[in-house]
Protein backbone atom coordinates (compact mmCIF):
# COMPACT_ATOMS: atom_id res chain seq x y z
CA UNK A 1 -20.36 -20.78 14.76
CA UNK A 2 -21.98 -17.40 14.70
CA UNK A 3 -23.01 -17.84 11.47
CA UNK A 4 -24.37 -20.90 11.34
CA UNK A 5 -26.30 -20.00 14.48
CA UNK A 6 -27.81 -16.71 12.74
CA UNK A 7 -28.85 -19.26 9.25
CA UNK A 8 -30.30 -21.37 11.95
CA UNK A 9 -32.68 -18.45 12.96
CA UNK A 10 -33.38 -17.59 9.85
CA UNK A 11 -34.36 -20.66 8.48
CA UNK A 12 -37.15 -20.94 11.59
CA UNK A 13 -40.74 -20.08 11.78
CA UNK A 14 -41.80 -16.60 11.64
CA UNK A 15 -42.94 -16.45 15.12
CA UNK A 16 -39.34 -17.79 16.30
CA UNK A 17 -36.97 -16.02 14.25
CA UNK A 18 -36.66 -13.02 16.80
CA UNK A 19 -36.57 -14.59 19.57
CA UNK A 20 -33.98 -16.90 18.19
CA UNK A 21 -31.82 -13.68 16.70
CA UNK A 22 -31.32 -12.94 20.32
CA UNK A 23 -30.30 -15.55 21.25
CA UNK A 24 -27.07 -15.29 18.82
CA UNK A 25 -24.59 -13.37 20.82
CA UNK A 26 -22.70 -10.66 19.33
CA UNK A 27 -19.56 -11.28 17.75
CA UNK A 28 -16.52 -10.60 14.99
CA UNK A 29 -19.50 -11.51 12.89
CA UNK A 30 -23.04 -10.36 14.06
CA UNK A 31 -24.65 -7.54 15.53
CA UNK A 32 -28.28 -6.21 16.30
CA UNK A 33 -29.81 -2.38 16.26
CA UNK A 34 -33.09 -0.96 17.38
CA UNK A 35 -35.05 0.57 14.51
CA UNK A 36 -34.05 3.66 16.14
CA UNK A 37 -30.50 3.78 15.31
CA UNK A 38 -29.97 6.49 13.10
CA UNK A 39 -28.29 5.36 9.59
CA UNK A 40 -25.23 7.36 10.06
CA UNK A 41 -24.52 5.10 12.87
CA UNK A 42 -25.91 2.40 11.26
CA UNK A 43 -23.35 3.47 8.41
CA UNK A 44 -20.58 2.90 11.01
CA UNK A 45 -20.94 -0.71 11.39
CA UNK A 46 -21.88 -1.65 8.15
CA UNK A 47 -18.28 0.11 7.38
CA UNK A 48 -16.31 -2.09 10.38
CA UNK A 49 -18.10 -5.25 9.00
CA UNK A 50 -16.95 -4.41 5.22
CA UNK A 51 -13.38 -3.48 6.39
CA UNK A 52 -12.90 -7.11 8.58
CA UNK A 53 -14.75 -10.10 7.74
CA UNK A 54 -17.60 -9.08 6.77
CA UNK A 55 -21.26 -10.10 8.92
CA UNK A 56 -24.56 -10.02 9.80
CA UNK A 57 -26.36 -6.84 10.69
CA UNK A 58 -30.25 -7.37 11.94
CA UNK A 59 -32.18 -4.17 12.59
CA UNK A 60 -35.70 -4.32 14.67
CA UNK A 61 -33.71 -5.91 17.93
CA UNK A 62 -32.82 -4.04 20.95
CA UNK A 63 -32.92 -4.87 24.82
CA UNK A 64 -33.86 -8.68 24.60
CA UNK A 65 -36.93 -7.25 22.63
CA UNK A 66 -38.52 -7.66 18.65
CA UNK A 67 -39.11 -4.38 17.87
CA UNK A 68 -39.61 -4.36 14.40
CA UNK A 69 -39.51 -2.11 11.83
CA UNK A 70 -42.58 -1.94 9.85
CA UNK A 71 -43.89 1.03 12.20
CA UNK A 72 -42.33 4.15 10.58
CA UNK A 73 -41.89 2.99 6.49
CA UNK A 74 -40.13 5.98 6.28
CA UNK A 75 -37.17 5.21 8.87
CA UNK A 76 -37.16 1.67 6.96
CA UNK A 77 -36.49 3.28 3.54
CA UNK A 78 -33.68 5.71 4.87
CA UNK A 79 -32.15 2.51 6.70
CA UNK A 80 -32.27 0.42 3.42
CA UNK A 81 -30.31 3.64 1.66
CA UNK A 82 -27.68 3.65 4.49
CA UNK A 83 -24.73 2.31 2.51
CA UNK A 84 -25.38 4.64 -0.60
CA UNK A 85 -25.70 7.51 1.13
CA UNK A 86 -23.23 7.22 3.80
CA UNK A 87 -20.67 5.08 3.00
CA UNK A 88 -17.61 6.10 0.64
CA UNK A 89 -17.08 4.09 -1.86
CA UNK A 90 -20.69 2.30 -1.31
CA UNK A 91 -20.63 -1.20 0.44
CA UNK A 92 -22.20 -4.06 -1.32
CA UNK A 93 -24.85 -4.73 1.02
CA UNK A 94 -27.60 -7.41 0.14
CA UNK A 95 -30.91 -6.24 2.47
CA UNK A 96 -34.11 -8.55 2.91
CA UNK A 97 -37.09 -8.68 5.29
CA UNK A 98 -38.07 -11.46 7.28
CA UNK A 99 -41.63 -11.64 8.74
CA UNK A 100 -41.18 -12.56 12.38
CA UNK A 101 -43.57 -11.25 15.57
CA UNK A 102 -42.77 -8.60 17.95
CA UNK A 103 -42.72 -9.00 21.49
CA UNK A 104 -46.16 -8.24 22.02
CA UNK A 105 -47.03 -10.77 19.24
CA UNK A 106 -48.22 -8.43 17.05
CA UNK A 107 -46.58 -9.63 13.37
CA UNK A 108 -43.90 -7.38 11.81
CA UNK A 109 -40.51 -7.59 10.10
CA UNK A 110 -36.20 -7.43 10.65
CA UNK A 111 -34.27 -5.84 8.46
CA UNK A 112 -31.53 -8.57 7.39
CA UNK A 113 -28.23 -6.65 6.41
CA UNK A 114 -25.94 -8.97 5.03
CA UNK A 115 -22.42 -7.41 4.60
CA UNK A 116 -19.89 -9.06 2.62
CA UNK A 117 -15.87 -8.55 3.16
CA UNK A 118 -14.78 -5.67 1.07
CA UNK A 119 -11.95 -5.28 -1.98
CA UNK A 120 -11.23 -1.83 -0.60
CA UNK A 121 -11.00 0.03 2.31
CA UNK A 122 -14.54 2.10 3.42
CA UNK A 123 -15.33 4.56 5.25
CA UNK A 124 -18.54 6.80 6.33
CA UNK A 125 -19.53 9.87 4.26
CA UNK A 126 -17.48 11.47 7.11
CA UNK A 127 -14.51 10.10 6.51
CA UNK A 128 -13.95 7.71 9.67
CA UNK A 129 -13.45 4.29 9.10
CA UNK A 130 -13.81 1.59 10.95
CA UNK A 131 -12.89 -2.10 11.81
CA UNK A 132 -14.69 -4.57 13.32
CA UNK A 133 -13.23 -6.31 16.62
CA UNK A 134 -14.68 -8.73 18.32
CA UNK A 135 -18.42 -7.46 19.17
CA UNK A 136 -17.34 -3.70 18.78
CA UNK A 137 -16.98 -1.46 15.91
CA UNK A 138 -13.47 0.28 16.24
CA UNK A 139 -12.82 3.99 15.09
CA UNK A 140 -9.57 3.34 12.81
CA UNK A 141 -6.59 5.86 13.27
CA UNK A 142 -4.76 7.60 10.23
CA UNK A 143 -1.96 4.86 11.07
CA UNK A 144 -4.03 2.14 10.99
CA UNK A 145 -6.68 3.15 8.17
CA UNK A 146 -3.38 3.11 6.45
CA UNK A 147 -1.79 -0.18 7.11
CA UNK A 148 -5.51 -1.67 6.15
CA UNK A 149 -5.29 0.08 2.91
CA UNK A 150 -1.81 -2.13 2.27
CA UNK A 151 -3.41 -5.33 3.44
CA UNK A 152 -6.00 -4.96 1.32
CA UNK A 153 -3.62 -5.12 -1.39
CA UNK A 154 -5.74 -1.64 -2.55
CA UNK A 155 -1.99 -0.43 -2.91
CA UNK A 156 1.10 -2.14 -1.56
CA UNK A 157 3.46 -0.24 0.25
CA UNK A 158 6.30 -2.55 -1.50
CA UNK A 159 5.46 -1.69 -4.72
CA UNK A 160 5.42 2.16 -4.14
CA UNK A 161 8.26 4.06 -5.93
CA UNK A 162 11.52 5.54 -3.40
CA UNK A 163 13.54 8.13 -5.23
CA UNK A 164 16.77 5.78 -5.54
CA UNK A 165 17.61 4.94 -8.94
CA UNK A 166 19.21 2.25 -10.50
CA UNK A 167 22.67 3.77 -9.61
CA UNK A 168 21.94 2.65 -6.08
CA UNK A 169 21.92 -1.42 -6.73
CA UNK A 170 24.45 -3.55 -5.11
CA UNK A 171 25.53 -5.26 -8.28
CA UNK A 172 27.29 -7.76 -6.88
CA UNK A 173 24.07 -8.59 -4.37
CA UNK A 174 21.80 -8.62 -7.99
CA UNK A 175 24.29 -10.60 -9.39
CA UNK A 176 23.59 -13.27 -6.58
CA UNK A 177 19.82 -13.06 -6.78
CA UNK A 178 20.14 -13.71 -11.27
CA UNK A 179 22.13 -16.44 -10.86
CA UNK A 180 19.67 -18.25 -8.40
CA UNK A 181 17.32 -17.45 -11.32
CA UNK A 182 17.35 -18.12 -15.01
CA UNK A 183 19.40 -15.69 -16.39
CA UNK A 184 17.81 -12.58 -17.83
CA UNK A 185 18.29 -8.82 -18.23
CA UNK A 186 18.91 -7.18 -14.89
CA UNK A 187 16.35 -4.51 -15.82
CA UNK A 188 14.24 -6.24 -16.86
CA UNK A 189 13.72 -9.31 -14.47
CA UNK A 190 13.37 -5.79 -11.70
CA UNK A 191 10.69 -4.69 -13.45
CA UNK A 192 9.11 -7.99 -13.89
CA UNK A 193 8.94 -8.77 -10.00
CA UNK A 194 8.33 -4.89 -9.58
CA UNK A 195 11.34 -4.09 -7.87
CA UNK A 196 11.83 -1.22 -10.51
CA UNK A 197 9.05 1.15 -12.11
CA UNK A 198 9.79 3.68 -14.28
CA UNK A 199 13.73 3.93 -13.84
CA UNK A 200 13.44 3.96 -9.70
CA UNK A 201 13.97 1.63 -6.99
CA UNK A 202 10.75 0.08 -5.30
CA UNK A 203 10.39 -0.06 -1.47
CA UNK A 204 11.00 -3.58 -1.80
CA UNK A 205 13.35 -2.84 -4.87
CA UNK A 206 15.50 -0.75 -2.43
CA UNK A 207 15.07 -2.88 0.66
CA UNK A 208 16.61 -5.65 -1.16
CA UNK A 209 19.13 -4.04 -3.18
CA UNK A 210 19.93 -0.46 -2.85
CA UNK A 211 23.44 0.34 -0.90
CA UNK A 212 21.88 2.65 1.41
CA UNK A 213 17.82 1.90 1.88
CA UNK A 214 17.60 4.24 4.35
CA UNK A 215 17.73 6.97 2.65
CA UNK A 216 14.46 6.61 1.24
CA UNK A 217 13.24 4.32 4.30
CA UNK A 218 14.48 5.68 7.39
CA UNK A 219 13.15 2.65 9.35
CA UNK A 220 15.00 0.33 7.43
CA UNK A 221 17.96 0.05 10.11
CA UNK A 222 18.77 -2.89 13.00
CA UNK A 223 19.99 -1.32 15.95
CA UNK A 224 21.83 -4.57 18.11
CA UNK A 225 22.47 -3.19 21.77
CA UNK A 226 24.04 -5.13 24.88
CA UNK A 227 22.96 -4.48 28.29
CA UNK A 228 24.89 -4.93 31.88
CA UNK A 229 22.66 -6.83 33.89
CA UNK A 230 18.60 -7.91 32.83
CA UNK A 231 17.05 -4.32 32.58
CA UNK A 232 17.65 -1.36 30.56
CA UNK A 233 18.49 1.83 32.98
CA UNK A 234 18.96 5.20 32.03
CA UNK A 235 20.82 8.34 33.28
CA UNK A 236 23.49 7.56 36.31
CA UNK A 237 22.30 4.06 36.41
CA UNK A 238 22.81 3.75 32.08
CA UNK A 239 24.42 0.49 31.67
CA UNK A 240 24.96 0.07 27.63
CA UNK A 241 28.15 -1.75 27.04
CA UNK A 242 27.60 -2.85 23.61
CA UNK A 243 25.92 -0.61 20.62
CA UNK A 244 25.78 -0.80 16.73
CA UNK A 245 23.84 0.31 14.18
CA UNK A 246 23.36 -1.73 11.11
CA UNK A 247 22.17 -0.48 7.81
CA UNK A 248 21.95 -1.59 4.06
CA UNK A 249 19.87 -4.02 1.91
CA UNK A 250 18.39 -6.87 4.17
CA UNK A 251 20.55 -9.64 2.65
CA UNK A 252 23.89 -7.65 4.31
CA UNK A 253 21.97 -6.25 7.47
CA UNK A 254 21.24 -9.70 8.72
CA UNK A 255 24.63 -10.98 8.13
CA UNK A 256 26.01 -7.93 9.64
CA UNK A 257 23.16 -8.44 12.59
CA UNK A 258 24.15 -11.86 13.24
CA UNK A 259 28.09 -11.20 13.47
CA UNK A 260 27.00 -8.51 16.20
CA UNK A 261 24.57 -10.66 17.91
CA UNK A 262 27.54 -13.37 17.90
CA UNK A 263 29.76 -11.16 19.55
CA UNK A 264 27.92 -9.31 21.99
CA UNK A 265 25.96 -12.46 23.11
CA UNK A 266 26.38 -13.93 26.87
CA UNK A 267 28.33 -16.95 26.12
CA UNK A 268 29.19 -20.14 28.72
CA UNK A 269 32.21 -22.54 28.49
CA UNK A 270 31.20 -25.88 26.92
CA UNK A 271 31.63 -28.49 24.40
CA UNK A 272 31.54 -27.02 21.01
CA UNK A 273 30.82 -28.18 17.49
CA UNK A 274 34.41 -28.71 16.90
CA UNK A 275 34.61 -31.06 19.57
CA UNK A 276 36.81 -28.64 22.20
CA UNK A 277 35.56 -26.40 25.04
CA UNK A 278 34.94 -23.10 23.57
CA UNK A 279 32.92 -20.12 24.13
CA UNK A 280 28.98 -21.16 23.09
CA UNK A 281 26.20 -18.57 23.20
CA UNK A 282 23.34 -19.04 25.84
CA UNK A 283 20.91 -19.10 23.03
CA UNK A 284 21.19 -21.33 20.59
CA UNK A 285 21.20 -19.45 17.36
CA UNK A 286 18.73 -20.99 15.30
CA UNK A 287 16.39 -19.66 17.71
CA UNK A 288 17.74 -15.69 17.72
CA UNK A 289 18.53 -16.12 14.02
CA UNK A 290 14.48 -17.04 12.90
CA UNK A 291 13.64 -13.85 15.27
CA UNK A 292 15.85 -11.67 13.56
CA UNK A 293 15.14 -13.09 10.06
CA UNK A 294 10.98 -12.45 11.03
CA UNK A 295 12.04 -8.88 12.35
CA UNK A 296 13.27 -8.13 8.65
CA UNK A 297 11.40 -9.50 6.33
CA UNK A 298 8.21 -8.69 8.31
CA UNK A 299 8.44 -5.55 9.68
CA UNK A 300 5.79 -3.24 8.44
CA UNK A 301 8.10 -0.61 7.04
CA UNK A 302 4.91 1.31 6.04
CA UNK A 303 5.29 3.00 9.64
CA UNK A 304 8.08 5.18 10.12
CA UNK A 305 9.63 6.75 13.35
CA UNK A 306 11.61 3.79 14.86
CA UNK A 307 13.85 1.08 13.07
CA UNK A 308 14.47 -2.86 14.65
CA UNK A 309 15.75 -3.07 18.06
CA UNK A 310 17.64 -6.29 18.50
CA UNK A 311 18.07 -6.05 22.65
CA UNK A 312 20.72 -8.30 24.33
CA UNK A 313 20.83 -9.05 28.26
């Protein structure tokens, strides 16, 4: 919508085209700067748009006025070199001028910064980088500068080397996994679906297959707990009556996770699949099951400090 709406000004007469820039609002997509902005800030935003979606940047706006930007050629030039000189690695901008007239009527021109979505992840010459949210520009932590990086596929967290060897695999669980495939070398169908580089286990390699993931990826744990009541306490009012910590590859954590959630579940006396009153959870399972499946499988295990929580009241 945005988009179309900033063509749409584009594409009109010369007199109209600022006015009709502000009437775009500010979005994911778009924003507008006064010709004062210095380019190091300037260098921000062109960084958020790179990092997210890219956008539309239009310079010569500011307060519900058409500036311009033809006044000081020398401010112009250093805002046209913004993304060389202060963004690392450069942004592939594409800059043009569009004639339009200022609020006064005099004729001038905006500075059209068109910002594509990049390959990699950027950052100012300052090393901050940025993401672009809505209609602001958002400082990125270490954390999350991070996680981008993955999602960008710049380097995938999965594919990064642990220092578990080949010693670790659960033969019999690789065993499995060939025979649902066309046969081939164990080795070698690793390496192929780069679960094994250079004689060690993968993140993913050892998520799936190593006997004891965690000791490469402490995160990669369940922890299924069963509380008294429909609150956690603590101290004198602690009321844990059911704890176990899971670990191992994911194929034997979530059976092990769904035998504990079986057990320690709130059950009710009904009608059963077998056809006789039994014990039958309050949750159906297909319903906790797909949660705990997504937990697993989904989990960014890029971020370390805390492994799943699987929470029963």
């Amino acid at each position: 919508m945005t988009a179309d709406a900033v063509d749409a000004a584009l594409a009109a007469p010369s007199d109209e085209i600022g006015a009709r820039l502000l009437e775009v609002p500010e979005s994911q997509w778009f924003d507008r700067k006064s010709v004062r902005i210095d380019p190091k800030r300037l260098a921000e935003t062109i960084v958020a748009f790179a990092n997210a979606d890219g956008g539309t940047i239009v310079v010569g706006l500011s307060d519900g006025m058409v500036e311009g930007v033809d006044e000081d050629p020398k401010r112009l030039n250093a805002l046209m070199q913004t993304s060389v000189d202060f963004t690392d690695p450069t942004a592939p901008v594409q800059m043009a001028l569009y004639e339009c007239r200022k609020s006064d009527g005099e004729p001038d021109h905006v500075l059209v910064i068109e910002v594509p979505p990049g390959r990699h992840v950027y950052a100012t010459n300052r090393d901050e980088s940025f993401l672009r949210m809505g209609d602001e520009s958002r400082k990125l932590t270490f954390t999350q500068r991070r996680e981008l990086f993955y999602d960008k596929s710049q380097a995938s967290y999965e594919s990064e080397t642990t220092r578990l060897g080949l010693e670790e695999v659960d033969q019999e669980l690789l065993s499995e996994y060939i025979s649902a495939l066309t046969p081939r070398e164990p080795a070698r169908l690793l390496e192929a679906r780069e679960l094994v580089r250079d004689g060690l286990l993968t993140v993913a390699g050892a998520l799936l297959f190593a006997h004891h993931p965690e000791r490469a990826i402490a995160s990669a744990q369940v922890r299924v707990s069963r509380f008294q009541g429909v609150e956690r306490a603590t101290g004198a009012r602690q009321n844990l009556v059911g704890d176990e910590r899971i670990e191992g590859p994911i194929p034997r954590m979530l059976d092990a996770v769904r035998e504990a959630v079986r057990r320690m579940q709130p059950t009710r006396w009904a009608l059963g699949t077998s056809g006789r009153f039994e014990d039958v959870g309050l949750v159906p399972e297909d319903a906790w099951l797909e949660g705990i499946v997504n937990a697993l499988v989904h989990r960014s295990y890029s971020v370390q400090g805390d492994y799943i929580h699987v929470d029963i009241y």
